[in-house]
PDB file of N, CA and C in Angstrom:
ATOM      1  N   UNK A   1       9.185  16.618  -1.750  1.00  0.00           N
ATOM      2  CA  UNK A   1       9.213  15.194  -1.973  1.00  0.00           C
ATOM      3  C   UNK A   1       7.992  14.554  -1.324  1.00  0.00           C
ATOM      4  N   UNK A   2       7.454  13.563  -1.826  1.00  0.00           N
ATOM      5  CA  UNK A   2       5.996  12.963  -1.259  1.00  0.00           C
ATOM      6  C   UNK A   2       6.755  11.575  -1.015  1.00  0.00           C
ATOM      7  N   UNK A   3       6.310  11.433   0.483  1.00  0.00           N
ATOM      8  CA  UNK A   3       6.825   9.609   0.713  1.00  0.00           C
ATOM      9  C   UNK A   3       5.546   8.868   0.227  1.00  0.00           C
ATOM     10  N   UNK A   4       5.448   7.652  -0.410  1.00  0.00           N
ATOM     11  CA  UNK A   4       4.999   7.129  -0.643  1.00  0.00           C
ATOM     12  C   UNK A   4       5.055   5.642  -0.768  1.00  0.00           C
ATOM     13  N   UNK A   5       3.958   4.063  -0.729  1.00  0.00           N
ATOM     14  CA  UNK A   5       4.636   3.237  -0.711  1.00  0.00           C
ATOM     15  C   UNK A   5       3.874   2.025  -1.475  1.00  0.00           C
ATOM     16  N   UNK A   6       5.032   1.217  -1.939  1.00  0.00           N
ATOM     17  CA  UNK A   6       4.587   0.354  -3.241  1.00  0.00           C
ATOM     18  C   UNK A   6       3.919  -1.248  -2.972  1.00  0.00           C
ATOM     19  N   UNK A   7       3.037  -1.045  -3.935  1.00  0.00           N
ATOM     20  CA  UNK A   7       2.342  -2.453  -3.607  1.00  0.00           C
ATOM     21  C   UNK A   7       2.949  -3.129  -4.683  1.00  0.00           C
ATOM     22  N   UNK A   8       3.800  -4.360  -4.817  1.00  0.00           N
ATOM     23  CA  UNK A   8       4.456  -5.053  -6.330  1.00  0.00           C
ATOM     24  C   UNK A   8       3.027  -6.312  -5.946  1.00  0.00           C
ATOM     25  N   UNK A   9       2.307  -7.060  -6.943  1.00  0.00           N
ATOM     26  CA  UNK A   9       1.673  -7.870  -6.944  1.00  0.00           C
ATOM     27  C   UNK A   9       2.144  -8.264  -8.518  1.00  0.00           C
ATOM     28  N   UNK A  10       2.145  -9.578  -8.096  1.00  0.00           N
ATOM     29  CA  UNK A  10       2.281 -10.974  -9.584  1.00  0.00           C
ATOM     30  C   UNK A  10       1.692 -11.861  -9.893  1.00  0.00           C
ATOM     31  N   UNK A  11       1.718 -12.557 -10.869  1.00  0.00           N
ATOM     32  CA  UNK A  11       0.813 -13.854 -10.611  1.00  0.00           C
ATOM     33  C   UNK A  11      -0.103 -14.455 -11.817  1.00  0.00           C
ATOM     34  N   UNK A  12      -0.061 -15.406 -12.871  1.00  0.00           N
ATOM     35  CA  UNK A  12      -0.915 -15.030 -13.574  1.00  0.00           C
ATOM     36  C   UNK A  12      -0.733 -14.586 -14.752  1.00  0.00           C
ATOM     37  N   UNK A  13       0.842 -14.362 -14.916  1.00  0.00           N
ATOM     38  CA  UNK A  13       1.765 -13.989 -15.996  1.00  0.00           C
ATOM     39  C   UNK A  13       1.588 -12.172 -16.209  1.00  0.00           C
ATOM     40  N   UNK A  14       0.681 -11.908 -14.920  1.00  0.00           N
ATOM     41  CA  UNK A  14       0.952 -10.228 -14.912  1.00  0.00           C
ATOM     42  C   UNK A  14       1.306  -9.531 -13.521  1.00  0.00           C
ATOM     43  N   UNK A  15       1.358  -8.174 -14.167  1.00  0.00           N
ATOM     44  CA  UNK A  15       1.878  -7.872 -12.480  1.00  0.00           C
ATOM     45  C   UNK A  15       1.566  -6.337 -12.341  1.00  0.00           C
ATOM     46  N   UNK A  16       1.697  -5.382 -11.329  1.00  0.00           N
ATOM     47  CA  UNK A  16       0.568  -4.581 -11.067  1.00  0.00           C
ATOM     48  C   UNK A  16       2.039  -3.537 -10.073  1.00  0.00           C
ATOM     49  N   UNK A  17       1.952  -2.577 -10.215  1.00  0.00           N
ATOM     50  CA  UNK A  17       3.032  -1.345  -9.499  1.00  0.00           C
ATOM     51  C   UNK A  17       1.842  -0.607  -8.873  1.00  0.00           C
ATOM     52  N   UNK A  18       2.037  -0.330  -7.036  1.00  0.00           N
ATOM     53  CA  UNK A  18       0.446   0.536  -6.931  1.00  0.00           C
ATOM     54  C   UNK A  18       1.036   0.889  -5.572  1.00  0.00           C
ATOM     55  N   UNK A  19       1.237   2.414  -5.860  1.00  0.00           N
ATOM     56  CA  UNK A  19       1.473   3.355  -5.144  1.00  0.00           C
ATOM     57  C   UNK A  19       0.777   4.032  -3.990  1.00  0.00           C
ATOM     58  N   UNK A  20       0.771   4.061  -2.880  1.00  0.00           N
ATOM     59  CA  UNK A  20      -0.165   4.117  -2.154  1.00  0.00           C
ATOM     60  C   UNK A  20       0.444   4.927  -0.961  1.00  0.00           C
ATOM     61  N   UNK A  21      -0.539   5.857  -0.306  1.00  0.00           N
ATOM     62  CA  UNK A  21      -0.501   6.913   1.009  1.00  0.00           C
ATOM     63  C   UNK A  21      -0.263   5.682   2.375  1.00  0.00           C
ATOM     64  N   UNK A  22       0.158   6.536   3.462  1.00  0.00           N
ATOM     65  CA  UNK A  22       0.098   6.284   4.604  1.00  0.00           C
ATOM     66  C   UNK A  22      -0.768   5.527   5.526  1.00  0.00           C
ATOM     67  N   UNK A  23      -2.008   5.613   5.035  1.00  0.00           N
ATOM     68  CA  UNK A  23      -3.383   5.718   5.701  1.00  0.00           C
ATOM     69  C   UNK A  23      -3.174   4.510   5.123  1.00  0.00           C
ATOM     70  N   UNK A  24      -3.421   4.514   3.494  1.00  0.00           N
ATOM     71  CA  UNK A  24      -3.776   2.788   2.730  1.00  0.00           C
ATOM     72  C   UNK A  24      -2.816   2.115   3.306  1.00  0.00           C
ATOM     73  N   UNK A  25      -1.541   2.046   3.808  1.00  0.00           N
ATOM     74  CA  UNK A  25      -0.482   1.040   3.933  1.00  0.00           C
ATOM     75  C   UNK A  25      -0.670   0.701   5.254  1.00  0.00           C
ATOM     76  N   UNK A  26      -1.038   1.302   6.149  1.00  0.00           N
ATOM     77  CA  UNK A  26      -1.115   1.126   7.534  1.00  0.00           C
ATOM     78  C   UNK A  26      -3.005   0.545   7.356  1.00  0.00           C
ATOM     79  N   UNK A  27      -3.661   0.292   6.177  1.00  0.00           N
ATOM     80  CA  UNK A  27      -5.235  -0.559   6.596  1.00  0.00           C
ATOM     81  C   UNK A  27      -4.543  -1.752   6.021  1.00  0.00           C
ATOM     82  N   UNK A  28      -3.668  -2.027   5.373  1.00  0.00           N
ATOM     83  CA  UNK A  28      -3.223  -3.202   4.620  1.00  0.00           C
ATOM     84  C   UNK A  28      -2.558  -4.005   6.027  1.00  0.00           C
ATOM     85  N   UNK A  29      -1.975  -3.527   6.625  1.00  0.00           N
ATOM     86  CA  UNK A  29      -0.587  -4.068   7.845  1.00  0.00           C
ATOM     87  C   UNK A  29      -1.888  -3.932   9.232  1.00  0.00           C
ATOM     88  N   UNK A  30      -2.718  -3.768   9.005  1.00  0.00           N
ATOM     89  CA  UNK A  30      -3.574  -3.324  10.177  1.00  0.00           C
ATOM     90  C   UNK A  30      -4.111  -4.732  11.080  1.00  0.00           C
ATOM     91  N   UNK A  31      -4.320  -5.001  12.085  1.00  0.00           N
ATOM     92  CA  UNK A  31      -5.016  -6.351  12.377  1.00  0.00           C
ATOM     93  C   UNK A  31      -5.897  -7.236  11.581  1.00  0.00           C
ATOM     94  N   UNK A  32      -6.225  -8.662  11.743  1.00  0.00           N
ATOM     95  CA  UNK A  32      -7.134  -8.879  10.518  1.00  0.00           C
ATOM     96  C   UNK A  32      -8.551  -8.750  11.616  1.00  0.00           C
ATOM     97  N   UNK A  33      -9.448  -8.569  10.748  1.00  0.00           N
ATOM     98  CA  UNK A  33     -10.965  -8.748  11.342  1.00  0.00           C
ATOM     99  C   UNK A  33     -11.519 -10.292  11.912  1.00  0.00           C
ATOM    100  N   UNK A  34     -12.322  -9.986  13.053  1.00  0.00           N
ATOM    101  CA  UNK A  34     -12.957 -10.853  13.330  1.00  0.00           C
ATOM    102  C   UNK A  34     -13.750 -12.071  12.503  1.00  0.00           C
ATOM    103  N   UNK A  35     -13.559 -13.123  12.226  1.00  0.00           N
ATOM    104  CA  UNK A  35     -14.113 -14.043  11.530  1.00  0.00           C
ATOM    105  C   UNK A  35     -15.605 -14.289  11.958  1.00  0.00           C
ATOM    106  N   UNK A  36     -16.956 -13.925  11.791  1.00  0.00           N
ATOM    107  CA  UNK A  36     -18.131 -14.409  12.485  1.00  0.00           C
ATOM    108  C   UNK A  36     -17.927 -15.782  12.135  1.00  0.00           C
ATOM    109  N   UNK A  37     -18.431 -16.603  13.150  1.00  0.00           N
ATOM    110  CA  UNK A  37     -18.946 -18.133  12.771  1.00  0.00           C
ATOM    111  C   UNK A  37     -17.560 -19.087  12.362  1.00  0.00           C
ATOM    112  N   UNK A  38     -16.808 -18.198  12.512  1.00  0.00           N
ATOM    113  CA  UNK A  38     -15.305 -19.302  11.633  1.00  0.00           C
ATOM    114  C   UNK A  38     -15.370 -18.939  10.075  1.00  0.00           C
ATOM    115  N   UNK A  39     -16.178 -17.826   9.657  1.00  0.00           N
ATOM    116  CA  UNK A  39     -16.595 -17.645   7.815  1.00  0.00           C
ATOM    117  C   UNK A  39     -14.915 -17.439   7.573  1.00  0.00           C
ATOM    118  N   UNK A  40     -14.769 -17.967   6.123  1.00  0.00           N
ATOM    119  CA  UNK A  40     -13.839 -17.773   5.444  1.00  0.00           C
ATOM    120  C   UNK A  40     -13.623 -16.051   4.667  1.00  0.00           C
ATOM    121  N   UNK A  41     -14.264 -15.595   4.453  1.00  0.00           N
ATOM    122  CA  UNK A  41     -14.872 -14.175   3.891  1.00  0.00           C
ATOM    123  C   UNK A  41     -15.516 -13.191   4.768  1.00  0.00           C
ATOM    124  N   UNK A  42     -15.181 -11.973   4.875  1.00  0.00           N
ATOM    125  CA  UNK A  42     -15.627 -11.004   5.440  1.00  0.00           C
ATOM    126  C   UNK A  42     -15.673  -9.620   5.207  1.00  0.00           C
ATOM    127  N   UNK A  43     -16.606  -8.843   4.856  1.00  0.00           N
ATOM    128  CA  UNK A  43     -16.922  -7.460   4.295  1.00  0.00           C
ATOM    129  C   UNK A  43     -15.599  -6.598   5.044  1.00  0.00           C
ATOM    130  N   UNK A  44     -14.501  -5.760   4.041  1.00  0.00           N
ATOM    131  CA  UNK A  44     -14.132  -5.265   5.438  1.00  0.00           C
ATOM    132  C   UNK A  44     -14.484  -4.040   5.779  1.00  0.00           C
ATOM    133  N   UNK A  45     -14.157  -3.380   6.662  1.00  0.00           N
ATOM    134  CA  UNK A  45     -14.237  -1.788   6.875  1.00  0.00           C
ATOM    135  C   UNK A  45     -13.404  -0.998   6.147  1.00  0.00           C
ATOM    136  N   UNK A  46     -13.099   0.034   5.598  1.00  0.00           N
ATOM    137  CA  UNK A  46     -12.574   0.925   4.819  1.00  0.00           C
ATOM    138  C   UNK A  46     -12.113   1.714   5.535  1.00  0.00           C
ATOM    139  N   UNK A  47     -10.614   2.656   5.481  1.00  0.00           N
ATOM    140  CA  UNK A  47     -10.577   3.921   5.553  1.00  0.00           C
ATOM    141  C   UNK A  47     -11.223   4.916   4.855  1.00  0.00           C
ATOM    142  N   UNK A  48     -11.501   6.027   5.241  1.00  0.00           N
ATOM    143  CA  UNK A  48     -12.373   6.841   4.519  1.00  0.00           C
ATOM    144  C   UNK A  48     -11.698   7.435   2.896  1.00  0.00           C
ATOM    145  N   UNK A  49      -9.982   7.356   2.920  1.00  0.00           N
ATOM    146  CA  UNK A  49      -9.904   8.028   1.843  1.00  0.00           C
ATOM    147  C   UNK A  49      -9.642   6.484   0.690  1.00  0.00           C
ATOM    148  N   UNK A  50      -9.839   5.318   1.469  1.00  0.00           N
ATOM    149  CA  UNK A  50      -9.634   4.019   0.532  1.00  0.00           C
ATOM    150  C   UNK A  50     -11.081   3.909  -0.233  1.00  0.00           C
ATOM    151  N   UNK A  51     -11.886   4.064   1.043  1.00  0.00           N
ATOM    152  CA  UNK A  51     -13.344   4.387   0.469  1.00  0.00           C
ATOM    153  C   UNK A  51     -13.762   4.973  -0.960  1.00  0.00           C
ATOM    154  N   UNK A  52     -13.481   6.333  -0.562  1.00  0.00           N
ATOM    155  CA  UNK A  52     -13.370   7.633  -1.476  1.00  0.00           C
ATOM    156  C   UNK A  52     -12.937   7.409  -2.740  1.00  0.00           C
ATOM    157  N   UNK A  53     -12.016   6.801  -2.692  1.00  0.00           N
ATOM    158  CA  UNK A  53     -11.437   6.135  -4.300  1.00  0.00           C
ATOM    159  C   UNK A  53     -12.151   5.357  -4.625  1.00  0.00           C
ATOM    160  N   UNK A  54     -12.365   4.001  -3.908  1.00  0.00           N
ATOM    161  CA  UNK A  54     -12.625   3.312  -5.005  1.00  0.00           C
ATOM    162  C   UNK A  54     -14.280   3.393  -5.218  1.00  0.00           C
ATOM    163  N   UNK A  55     -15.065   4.250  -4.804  1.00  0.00           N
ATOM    164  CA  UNK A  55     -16.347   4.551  -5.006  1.00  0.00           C
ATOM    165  C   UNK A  55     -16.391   5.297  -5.880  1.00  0.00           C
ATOM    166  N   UNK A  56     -15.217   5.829  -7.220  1.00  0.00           N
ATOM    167  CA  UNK A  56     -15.514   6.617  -8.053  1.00  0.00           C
ATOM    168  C   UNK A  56     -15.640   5.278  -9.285  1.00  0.00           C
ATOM    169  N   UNK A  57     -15.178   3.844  -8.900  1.00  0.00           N
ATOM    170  CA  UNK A  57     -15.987   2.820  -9.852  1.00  0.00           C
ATOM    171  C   UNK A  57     -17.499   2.652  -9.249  1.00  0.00           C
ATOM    172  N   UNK A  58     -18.298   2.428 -10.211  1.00  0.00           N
ATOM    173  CA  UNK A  58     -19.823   2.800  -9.875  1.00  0.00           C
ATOM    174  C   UNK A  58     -20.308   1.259  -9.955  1.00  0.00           C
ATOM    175  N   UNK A  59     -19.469  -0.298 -10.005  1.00  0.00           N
ATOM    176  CA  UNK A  59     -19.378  -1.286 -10.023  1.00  0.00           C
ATOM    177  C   UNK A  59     -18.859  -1.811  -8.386  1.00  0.00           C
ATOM    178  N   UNK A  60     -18.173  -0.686  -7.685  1.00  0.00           N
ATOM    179  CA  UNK A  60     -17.817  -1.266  -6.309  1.00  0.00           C
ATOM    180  C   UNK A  60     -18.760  -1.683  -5.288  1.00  0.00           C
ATOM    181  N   UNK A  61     -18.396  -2.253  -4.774  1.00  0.00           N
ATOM    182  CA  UNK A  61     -19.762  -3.274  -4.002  1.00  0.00           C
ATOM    183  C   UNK A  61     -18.981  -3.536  -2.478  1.00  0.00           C
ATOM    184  N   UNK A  62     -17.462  -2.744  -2.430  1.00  0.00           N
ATOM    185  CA  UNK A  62     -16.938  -3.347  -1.217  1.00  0.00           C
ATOM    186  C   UNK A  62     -16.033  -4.597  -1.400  1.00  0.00           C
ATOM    187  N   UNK A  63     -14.958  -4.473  -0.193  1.00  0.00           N
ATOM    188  CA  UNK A  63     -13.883  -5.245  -0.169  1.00  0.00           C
ATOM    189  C   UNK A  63     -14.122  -6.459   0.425  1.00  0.00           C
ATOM    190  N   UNK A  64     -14.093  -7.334   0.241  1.00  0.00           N
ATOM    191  CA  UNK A  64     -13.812  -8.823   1.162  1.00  0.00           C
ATOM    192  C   UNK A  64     -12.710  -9.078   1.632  1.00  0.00           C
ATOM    193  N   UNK A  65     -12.418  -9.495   2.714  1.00  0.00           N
ATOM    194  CA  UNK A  65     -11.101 -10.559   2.854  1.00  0.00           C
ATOM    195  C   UNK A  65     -11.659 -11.605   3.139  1.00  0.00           C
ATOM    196  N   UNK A  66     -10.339 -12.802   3.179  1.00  0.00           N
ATOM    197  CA  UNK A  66     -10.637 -13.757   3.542  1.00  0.00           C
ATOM    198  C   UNK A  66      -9.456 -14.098   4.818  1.00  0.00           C
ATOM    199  N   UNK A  67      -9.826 -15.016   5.358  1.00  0.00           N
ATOM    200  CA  UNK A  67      -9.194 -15.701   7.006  1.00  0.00           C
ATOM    201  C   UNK A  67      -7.744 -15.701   6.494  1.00  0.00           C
ATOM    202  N   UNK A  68      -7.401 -16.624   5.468  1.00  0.00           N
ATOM    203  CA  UNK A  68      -5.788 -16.864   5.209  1.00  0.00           C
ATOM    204  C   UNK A  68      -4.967 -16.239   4.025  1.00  0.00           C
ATOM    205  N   UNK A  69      -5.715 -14.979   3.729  1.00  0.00           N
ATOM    206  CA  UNK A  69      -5.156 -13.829   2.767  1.00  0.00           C
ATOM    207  C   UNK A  69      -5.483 -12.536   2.979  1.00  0.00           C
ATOM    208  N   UNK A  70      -5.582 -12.416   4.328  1.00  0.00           N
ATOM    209  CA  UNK A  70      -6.000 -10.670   4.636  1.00  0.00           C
ATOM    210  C   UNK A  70      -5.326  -9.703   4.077  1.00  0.00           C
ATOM    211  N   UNK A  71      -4.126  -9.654   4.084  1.00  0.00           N
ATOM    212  CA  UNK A  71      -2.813  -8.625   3.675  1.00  0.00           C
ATOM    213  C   UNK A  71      -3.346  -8.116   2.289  1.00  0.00           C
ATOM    214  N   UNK A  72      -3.360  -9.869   1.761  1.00  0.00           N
ATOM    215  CA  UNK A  72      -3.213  -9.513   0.033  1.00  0.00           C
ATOM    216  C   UNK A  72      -4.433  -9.034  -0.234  1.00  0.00           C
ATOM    217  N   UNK A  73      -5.838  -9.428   0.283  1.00  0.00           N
ATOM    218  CA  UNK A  73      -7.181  -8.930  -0.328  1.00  0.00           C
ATOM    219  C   UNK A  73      -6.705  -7.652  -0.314  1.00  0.00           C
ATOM    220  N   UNK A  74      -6.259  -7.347   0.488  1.00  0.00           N
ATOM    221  CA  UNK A  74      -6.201  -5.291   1.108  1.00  0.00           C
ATOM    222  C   UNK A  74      -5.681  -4.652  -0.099  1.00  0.00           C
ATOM    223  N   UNK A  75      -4.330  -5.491  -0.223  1.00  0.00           N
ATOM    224  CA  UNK A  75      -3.417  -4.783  -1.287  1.00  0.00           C
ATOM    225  C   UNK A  75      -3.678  -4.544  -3.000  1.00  0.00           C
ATOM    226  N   UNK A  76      -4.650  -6.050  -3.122  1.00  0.00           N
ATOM    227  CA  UNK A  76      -5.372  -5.734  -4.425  1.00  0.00           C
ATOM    228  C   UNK A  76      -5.881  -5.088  -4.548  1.00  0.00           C
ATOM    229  N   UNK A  77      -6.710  -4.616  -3.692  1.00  0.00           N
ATOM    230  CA  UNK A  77      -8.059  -3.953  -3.206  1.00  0.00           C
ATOM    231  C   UNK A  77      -7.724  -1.949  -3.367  1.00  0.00           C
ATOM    232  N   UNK A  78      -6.479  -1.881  -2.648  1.00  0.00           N
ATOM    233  CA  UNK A  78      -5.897  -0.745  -2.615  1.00  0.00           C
ATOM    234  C   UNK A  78      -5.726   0.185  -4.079  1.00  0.00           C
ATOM    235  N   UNK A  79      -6.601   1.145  -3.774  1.00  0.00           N
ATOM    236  CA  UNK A  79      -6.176   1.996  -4.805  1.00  0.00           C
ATOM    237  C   UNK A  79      -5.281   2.732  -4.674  1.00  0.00           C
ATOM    238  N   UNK A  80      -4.655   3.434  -5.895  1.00  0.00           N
ATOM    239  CA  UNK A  80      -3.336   3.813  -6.036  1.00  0.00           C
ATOM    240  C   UNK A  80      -3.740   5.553  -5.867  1.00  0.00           C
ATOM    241  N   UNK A  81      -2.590   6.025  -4.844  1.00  0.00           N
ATOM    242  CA  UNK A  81      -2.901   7.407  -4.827  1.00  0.00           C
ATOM    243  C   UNK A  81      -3.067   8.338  -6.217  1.00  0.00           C
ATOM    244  N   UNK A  82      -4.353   9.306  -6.199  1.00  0.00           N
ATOM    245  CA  UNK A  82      -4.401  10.326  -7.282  1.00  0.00           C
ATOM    246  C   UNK A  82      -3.183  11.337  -7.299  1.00  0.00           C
ATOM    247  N   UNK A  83      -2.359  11.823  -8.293  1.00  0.00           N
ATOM    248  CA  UNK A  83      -1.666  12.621  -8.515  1.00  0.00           C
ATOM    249  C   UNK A  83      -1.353  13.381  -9.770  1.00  0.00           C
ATOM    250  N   UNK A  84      -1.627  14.366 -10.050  1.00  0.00           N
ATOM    251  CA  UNK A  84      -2.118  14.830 -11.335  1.00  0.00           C
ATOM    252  C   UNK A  84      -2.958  14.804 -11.865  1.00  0.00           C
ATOM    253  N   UNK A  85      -4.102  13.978 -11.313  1.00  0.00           N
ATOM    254  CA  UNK A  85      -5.384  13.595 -12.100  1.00  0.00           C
ATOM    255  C   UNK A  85      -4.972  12.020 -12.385  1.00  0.00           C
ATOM    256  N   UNK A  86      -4.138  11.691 -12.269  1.00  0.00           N
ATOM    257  CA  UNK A  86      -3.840   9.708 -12.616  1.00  0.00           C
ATOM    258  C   UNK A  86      -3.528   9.317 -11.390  1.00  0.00           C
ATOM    259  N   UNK A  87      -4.596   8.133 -11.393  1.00  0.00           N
ATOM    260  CA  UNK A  87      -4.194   6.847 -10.128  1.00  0.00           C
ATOM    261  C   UNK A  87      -3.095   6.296 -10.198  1.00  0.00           C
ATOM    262  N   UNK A  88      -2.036   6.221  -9.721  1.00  0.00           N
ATOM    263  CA  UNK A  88      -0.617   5.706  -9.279  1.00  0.00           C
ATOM    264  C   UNK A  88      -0.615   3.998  -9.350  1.00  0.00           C
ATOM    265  N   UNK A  89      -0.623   3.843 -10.595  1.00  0.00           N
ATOM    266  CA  UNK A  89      -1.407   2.075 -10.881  1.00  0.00           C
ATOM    267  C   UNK A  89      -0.752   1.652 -11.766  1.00  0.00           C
ATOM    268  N   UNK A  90       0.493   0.788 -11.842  1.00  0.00           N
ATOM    269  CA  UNK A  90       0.818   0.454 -13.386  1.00  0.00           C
ATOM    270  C   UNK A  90       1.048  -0.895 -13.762  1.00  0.00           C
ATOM    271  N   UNK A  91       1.302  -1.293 -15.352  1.00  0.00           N
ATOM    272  CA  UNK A  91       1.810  -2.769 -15.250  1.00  0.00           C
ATOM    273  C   UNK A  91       2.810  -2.959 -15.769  1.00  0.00           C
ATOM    274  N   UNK A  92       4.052  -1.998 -15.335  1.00  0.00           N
ATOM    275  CA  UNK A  92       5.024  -2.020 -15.821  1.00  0.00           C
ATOM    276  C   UNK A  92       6.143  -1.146 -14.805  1.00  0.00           C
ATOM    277  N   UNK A  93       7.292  -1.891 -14.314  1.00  0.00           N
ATOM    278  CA  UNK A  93       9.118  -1.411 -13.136  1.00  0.00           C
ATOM    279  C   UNK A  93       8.724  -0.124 -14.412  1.00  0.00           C
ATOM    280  N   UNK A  94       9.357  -0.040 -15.772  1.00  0.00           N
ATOM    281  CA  UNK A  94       9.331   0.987 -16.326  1.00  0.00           C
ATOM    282  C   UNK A  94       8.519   2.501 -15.948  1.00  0.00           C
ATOM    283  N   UNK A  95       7.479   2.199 -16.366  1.00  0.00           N
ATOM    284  CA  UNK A  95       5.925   3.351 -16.066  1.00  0.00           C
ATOM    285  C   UNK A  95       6.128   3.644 -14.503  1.00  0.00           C
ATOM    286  N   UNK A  96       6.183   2.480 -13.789  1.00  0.00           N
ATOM    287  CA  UNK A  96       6.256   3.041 -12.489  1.00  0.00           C
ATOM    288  C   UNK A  96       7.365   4.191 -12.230  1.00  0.00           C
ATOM    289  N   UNK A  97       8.713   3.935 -12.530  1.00  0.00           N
ATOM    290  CA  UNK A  97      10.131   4.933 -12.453  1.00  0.00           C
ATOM    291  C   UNK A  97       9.497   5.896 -13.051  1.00  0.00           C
ATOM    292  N   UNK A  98       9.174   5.734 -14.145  1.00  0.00           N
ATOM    293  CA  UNK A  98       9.192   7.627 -14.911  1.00  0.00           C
ATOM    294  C   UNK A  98       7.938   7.980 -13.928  1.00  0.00           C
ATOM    295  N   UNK A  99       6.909   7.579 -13.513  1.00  0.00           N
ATOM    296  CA  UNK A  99       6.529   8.676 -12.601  1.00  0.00           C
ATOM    297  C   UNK A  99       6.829   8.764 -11.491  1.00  0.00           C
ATOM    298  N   UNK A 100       7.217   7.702 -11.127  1.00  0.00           N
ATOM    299  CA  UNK A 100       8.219   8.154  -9.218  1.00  0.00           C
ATOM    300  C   UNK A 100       9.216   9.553  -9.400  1.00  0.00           C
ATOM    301  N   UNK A 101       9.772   9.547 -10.753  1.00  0.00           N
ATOM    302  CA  UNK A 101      10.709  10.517 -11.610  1.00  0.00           C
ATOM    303  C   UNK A 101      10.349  11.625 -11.518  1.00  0.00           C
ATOM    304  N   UNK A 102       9.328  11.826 -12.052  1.00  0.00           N
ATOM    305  CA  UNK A 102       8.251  12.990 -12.487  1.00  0.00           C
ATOM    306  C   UNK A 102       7.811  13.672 -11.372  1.00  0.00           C
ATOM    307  N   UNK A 103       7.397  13.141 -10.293  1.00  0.00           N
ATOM    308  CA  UNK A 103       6.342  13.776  -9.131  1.00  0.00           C
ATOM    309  C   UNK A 103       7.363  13.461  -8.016  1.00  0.00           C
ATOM    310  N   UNK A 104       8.640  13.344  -8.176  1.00  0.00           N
ATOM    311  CA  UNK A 104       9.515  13.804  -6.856  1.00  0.00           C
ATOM    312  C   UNK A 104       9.469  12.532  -5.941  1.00  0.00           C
ATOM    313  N   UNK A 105       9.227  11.518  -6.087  1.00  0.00           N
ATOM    314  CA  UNK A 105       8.558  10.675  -4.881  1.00  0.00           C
ATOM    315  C   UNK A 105       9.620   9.451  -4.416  1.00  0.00           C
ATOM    316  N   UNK A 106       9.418   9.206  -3.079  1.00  0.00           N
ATOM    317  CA  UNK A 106      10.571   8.717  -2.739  1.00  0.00           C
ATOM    318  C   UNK A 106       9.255   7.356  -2.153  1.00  0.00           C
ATOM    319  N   UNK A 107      10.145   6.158  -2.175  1.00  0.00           N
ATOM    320  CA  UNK A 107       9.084   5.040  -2.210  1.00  0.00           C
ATOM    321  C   UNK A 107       9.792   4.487  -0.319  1.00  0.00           C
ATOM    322  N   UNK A 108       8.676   4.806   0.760  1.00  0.00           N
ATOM    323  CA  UNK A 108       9.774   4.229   2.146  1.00  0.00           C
ATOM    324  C   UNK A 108       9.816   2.605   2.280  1.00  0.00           C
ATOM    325  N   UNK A 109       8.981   2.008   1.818  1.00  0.00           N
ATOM    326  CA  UNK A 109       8.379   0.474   1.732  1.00  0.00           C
ATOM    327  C   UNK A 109       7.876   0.123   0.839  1.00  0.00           C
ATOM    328  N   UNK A 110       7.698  -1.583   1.096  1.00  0.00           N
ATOM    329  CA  UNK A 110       7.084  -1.824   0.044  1.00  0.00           C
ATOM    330  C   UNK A 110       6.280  -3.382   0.127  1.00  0.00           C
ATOM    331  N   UNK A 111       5.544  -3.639  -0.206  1.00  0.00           N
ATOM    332  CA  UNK A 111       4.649  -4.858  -0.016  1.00  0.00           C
ATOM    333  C   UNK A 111       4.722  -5.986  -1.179  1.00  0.00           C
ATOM    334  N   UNK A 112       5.165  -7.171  -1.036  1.00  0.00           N
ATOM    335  CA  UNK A 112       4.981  -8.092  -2.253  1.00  0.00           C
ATOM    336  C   UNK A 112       4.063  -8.858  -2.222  1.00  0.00           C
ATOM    337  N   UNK A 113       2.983  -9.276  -2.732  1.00  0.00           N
ATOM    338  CA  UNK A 113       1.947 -10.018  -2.824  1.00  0.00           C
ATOM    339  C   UNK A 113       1.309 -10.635  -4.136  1.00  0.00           C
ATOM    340  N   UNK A 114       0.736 -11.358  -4.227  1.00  0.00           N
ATOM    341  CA  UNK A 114       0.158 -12.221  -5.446  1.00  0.00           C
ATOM    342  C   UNK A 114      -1.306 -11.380  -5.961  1.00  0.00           C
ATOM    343  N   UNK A 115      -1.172 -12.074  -7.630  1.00  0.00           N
ATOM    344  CA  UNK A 115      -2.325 -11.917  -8.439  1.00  0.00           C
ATOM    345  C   UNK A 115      -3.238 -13.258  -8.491  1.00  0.00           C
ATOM    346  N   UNK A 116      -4.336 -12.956  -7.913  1.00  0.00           N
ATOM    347  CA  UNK A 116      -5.186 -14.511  -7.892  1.00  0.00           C
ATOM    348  C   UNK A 116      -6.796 -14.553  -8.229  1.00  0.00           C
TER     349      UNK A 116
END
């Protein structure tokens, strides 16, 4: 069985199922970063395997947060663990079950946050 844990995001009239490791859930819940200057926006630091993913888009440029949405930048931001060769990413309760189904996976938490 693989523990694993869910990001639900809405908003926008869509919504997003995104499955995610240990490491990603604990940079999401992690302290927020230092604000230089009082800035509203700030580059953040990466875990190495949050990194790793999303540098296989050749458009990534790096995560921002901002001062009064740290959690959620993270969680959008979060890519969905590889398993089988597919990112753990869906837009659909349905799609999500049949592969929680499929690959044994038991979900320990879970994060609710907005599409913006």
């Amino acid at each position: 069985m693989k523990f694993l844990y869910l990001i639900s995001l809405e908003g926008q009239g869509d919504e997003t199922k995104t499955l995610v490791d240990q490491e990603t859930w604990d940079w999401i819940h992690s302290p927020r970063p230092t604000f230089v200057n009082h800035s509203a926006r700030e580059m953040e630091t990466l875990p190495a395997s949050v990194r790793e993913a999303l540098e296989e888009d050749e458009h990534f440029d790096g995560v921002f947060v901002t001062s009064g949405t740290c959690e959620n930048d993270r969680a959008i931001a979060a890519p969905g663990v590889k398993l089988g060769g597919v990112r753990a990413s869906f837009g659909s309760t349905m799609r999500l079950l049949a592969f929680v189904r499929a690959n044994d996976i038991d979900i320990v938490d879970e994060y609710h946050g907005c599409i913006y």
